[in-house]
PDB file of N, CA and C in Angstrom:
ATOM      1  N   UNK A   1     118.433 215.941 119.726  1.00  0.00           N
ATOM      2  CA  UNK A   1     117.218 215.196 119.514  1.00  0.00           C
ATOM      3  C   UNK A   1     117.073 214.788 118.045  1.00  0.00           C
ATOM      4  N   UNK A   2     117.552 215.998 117.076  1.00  0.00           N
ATOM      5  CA  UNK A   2     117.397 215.182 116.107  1.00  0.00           C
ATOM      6  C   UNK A   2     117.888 214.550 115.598  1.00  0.00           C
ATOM      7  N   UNK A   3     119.234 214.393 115.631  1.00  0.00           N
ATOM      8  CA  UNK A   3     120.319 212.824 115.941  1.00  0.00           C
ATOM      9  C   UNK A   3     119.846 211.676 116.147  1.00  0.00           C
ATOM     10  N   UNK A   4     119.065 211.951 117.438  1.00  0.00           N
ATOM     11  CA  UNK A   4     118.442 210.699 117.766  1.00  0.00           C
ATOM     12  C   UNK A   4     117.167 210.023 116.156  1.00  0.00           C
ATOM     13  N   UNK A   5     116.688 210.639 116.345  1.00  0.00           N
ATOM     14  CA  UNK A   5     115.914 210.911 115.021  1.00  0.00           C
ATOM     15  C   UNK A   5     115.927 210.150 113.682  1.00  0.00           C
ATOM     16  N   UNK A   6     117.151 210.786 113.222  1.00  0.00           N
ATOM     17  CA  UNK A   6     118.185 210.309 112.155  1.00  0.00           C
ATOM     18  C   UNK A   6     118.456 209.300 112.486  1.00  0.00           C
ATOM     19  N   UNK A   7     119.279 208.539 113.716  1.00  0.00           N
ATOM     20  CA  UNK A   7     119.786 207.477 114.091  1.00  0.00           C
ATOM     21  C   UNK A   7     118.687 206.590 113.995  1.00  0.00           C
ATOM     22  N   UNK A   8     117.674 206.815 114.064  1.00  0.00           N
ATOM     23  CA  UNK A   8     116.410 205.500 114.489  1.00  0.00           C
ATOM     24  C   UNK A   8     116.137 205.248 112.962  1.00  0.00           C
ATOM     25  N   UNK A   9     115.960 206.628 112.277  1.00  0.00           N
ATOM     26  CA  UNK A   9     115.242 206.254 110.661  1.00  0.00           C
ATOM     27  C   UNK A   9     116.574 205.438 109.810  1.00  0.00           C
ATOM     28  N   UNK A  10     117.492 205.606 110.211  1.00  0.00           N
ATOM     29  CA  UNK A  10     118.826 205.158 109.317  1.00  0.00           C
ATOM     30  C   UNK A  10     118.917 203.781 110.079  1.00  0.00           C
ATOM     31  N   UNK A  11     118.549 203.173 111.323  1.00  0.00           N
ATOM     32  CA  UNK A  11     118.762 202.208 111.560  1.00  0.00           C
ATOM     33  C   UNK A  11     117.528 201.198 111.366  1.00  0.00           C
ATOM     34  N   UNK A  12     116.436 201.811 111.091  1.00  0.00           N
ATOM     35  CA  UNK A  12     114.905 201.359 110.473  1.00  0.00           C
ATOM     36  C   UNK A  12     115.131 200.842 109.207  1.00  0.00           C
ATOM     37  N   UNK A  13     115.844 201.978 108.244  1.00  0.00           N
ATOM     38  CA  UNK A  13     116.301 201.794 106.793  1.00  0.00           C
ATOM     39  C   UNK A  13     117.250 200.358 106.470  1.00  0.00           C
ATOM     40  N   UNK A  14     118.119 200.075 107.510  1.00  0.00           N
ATOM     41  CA  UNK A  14     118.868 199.621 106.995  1.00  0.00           C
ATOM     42  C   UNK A  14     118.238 197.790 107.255  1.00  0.00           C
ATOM     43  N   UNK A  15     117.693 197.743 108.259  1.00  0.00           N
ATOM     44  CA  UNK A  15     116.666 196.826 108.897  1.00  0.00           C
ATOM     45  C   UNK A  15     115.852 196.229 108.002  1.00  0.00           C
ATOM     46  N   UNK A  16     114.794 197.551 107.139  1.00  0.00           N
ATOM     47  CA  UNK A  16     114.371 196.990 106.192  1.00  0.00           C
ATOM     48  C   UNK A  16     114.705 196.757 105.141  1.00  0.00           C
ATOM     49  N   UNK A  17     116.037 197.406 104.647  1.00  0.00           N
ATOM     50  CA  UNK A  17     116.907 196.418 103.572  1.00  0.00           C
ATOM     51  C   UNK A  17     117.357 195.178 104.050  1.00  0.00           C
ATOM     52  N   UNK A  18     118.136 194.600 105.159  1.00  0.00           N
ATOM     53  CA  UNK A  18     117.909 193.859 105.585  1.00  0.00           C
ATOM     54  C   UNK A  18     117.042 192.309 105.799  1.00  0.00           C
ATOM     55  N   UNK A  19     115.501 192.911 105.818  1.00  0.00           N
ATOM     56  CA  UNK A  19     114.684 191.803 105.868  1.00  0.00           C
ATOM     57  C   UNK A  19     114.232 192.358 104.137  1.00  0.00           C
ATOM     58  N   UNK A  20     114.169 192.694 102.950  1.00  0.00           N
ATOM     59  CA  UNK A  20     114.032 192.516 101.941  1.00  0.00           C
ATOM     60  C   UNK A  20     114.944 191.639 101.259  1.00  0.00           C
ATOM     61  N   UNK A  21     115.848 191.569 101.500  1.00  0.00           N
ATOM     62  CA  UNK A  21     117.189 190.794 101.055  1.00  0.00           C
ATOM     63  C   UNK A  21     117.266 189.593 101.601  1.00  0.00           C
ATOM     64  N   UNK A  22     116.702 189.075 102.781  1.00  0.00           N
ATOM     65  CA  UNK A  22     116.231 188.030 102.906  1.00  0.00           C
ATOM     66  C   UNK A  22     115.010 187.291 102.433  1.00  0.00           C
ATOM     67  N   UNK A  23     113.972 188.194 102.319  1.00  0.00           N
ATOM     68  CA  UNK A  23     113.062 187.971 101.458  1.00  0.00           C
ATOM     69  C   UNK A  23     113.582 187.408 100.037  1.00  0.00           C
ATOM     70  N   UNK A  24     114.478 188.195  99.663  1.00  0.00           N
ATOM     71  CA  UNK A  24     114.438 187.636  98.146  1.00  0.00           C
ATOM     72  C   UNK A  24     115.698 186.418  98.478  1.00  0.00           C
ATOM     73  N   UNK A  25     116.388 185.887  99.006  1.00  0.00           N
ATOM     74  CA  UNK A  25     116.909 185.092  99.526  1.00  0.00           C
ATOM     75  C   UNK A  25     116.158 183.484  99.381  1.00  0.00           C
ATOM     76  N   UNK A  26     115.005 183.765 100.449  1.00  0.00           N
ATOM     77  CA  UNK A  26     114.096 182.766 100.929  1.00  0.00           C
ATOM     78  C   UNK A  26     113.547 182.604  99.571  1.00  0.00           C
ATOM     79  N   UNK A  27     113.019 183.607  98.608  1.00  0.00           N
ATOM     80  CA  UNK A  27     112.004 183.580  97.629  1.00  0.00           C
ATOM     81  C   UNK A  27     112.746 182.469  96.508  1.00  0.00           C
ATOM     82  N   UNK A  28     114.397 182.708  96.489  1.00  0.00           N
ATOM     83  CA  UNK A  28     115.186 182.013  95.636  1.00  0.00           C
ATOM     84  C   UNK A  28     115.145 180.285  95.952  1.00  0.00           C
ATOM     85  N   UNK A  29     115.253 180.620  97.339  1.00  0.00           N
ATOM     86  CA  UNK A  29     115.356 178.741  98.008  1.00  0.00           C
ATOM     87  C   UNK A  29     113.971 178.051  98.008  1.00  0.00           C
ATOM     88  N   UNK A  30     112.963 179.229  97.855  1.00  0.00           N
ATOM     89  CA  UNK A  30     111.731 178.084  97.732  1.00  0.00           C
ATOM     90  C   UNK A  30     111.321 177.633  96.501  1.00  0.00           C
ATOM     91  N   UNK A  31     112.042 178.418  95.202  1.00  0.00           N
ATOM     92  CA  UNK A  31     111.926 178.082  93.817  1.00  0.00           C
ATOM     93  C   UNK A  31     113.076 177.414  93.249  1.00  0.00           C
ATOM     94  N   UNK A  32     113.790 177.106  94.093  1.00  0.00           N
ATOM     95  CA  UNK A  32     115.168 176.229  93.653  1.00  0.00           C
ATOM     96  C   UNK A  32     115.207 174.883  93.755  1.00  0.00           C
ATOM     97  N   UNK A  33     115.511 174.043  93.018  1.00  0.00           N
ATOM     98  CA  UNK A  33     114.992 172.649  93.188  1.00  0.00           C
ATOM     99  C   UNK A  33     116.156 171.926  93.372  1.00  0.00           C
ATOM    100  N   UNK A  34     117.012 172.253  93.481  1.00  0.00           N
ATOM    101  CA  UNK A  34     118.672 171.608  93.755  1.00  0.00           C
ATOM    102  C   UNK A  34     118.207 171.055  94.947  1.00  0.00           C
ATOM    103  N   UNK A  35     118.679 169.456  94.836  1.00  0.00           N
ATOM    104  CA  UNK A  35     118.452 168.643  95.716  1.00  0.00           C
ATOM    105  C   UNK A  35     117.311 167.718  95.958  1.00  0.00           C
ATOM    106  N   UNK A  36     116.622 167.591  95.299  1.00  0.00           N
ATOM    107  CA  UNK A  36     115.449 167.262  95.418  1.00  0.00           C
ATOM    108  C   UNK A  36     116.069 165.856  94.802  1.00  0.00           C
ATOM    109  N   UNK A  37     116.890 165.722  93.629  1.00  0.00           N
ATOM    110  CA  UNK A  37     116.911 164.344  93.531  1.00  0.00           C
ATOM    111  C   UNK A  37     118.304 163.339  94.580  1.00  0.00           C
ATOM    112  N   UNK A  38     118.854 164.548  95.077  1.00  0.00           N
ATOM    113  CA  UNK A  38     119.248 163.846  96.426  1.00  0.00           C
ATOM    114  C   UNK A  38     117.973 162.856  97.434  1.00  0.00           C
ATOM    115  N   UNK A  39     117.037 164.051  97.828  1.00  0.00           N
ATOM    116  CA  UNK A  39     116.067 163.205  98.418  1.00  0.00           C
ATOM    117  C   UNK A  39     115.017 162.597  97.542  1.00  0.00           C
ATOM    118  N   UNK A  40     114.823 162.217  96.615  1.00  0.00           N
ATOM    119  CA  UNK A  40     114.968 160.848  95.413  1.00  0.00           C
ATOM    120  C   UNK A  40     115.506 159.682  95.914  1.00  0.00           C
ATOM    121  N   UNK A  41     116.863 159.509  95.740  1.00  0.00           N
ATOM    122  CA  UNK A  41     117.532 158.691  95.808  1.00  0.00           C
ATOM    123  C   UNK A  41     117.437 157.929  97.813  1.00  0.00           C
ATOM    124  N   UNK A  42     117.270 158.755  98.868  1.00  0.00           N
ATOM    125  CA  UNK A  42     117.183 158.662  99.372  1.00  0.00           C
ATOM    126  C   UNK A  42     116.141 157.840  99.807  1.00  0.00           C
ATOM    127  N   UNK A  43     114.911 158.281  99.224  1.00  0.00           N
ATOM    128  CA  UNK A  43     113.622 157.739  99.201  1.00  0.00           C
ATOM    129  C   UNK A  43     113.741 156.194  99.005  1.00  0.00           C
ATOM    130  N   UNK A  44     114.359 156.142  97.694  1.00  0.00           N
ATOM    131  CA  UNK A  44     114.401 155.264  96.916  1.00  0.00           C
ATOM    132  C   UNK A  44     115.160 153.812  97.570  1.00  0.00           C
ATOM    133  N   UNK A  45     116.065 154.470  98.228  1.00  0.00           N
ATOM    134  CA  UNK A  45     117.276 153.535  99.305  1.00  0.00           C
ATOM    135  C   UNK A  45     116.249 152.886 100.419  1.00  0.00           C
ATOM    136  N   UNK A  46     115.793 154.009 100.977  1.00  0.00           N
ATOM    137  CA  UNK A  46     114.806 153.416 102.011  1.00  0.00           C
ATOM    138  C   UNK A  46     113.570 152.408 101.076  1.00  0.00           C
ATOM    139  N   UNK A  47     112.858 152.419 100.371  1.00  0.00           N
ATOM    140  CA  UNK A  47     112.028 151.611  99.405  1.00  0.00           C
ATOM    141  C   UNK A  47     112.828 150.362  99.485  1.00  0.00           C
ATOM    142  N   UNK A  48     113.991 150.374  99.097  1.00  0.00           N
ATOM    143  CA  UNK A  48     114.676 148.727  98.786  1.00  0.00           C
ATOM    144  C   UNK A  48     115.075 148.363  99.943  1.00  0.00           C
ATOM    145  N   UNK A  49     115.508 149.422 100.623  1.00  0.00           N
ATOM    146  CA  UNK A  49     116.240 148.504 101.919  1.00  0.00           C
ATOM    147  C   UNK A  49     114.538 148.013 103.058  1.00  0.00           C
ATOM    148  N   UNK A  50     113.329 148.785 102.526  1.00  0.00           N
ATOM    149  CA  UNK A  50     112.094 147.980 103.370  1.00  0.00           C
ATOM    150  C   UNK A  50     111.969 146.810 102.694  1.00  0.00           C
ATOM    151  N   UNK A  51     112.075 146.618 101.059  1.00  0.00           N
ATOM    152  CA  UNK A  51     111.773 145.712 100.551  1.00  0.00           C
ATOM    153  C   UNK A  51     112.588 144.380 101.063  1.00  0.00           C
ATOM    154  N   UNK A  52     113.969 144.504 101.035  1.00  0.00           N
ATOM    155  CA  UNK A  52     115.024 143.820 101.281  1.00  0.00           C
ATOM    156  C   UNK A  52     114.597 142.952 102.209  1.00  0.00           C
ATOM    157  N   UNK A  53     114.506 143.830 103.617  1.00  0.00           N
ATOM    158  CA  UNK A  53     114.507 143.468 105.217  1.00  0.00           C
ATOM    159  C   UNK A  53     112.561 142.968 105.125  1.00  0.00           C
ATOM    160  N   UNK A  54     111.969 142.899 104.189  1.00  0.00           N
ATOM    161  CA  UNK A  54     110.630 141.794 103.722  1.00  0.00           C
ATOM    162  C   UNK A  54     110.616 140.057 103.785  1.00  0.00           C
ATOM    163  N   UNK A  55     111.891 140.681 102.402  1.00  0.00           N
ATOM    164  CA  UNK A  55     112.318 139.357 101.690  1.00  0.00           C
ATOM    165  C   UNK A  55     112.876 138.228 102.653  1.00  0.00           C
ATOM    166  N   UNK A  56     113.818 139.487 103.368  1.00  0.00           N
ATOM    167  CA  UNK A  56     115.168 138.540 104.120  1.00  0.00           C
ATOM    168  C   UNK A  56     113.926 137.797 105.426  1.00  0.00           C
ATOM    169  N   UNK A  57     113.075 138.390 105.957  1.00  0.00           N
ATOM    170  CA  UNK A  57     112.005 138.128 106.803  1.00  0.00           C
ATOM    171  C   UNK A  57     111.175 136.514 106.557  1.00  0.00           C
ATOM    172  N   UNK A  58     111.008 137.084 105.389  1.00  0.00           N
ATOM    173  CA  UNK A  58     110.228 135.925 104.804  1.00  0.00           C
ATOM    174  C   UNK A  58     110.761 134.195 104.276  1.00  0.00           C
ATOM    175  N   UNK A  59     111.934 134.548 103.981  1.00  0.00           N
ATOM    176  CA  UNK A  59     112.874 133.701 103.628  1.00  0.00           C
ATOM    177  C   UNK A  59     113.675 133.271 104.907  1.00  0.00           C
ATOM    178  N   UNK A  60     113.713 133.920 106.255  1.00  0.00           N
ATOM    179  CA  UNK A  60     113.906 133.477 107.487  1.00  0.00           C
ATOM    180  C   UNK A  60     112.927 132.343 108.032  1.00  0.00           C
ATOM    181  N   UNK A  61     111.810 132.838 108.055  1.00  0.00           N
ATOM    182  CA  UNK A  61     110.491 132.275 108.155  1.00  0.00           C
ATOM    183  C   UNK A  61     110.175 130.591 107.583  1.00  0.00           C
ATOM    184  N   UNK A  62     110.535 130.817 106.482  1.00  0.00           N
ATOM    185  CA  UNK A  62     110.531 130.166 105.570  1.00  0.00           C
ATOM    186  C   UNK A  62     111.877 128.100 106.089  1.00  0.00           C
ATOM    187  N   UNK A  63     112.913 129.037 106.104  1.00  0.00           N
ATOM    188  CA  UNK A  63     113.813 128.137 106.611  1.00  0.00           C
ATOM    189  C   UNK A  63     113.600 127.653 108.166  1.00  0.00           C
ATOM    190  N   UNK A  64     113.463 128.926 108.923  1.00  0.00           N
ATOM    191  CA  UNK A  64     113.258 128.042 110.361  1.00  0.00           C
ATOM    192  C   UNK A  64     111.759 127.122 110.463  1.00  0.00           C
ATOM    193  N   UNK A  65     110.773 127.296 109.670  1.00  0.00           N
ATOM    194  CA  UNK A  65     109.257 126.151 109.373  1.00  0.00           C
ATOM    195  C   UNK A  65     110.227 125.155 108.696  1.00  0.00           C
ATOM    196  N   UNK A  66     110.817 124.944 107.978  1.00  0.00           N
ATOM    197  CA  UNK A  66     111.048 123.470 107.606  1.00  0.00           C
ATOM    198  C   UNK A  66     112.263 123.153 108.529  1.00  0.00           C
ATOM    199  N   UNK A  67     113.092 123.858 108.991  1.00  0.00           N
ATOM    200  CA  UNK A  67     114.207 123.262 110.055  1.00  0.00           C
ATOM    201  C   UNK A  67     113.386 122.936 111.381  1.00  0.00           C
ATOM    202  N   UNK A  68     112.226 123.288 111.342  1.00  0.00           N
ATOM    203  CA  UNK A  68     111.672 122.741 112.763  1.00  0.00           C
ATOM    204  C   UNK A  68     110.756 121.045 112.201  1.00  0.00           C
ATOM    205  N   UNK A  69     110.297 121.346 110.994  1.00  0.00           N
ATOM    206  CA  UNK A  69     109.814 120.501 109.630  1.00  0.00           C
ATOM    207  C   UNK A  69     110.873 118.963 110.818  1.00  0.00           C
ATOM    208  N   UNK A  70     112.076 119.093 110.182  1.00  0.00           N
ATOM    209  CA  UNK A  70     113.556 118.222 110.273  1.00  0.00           C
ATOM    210  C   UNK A  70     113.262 117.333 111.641  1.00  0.00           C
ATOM    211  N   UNK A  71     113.238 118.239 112.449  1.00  0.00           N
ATOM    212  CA  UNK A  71     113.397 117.813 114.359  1.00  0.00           C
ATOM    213  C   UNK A  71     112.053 116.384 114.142  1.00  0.00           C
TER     214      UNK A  71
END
């Protein structure tokens, strides 16, 4: 029985080293800023490529009113 005992507190112990070490794990990745100007740039891609697909819209627009203008 008291095996059993031992076995539960040593496997409790090791459990909660375990989830402390992830704790400080997680604690590292939520104060770590690596990457962030990955998703920057990302941002930034999407910004021009809405702007782009505006322009290209407008300048479509633009040509098919005076090619109908023509007829």
């Amino acid at each position: 029985m008291i095996r059993l005992v031992v076995l539960f507190q040593m496997l409790l112990g090791r459990a909660g080293s375990y989830v402390a070490g992830q704790r400080r794990v997680l604690r590292t990745a939520m104060s770590d800023e690596r990457g962030s100007v990955t998703i920057e740039h990302v941002l930034w891609a999407v910004a021009v490529l809405a702007f782009v697909a505006v322009v290209v819209g407008a300048i479509g627009a633009y040509i098919n009113a005076k090619v109908g203008e023509i007829r």
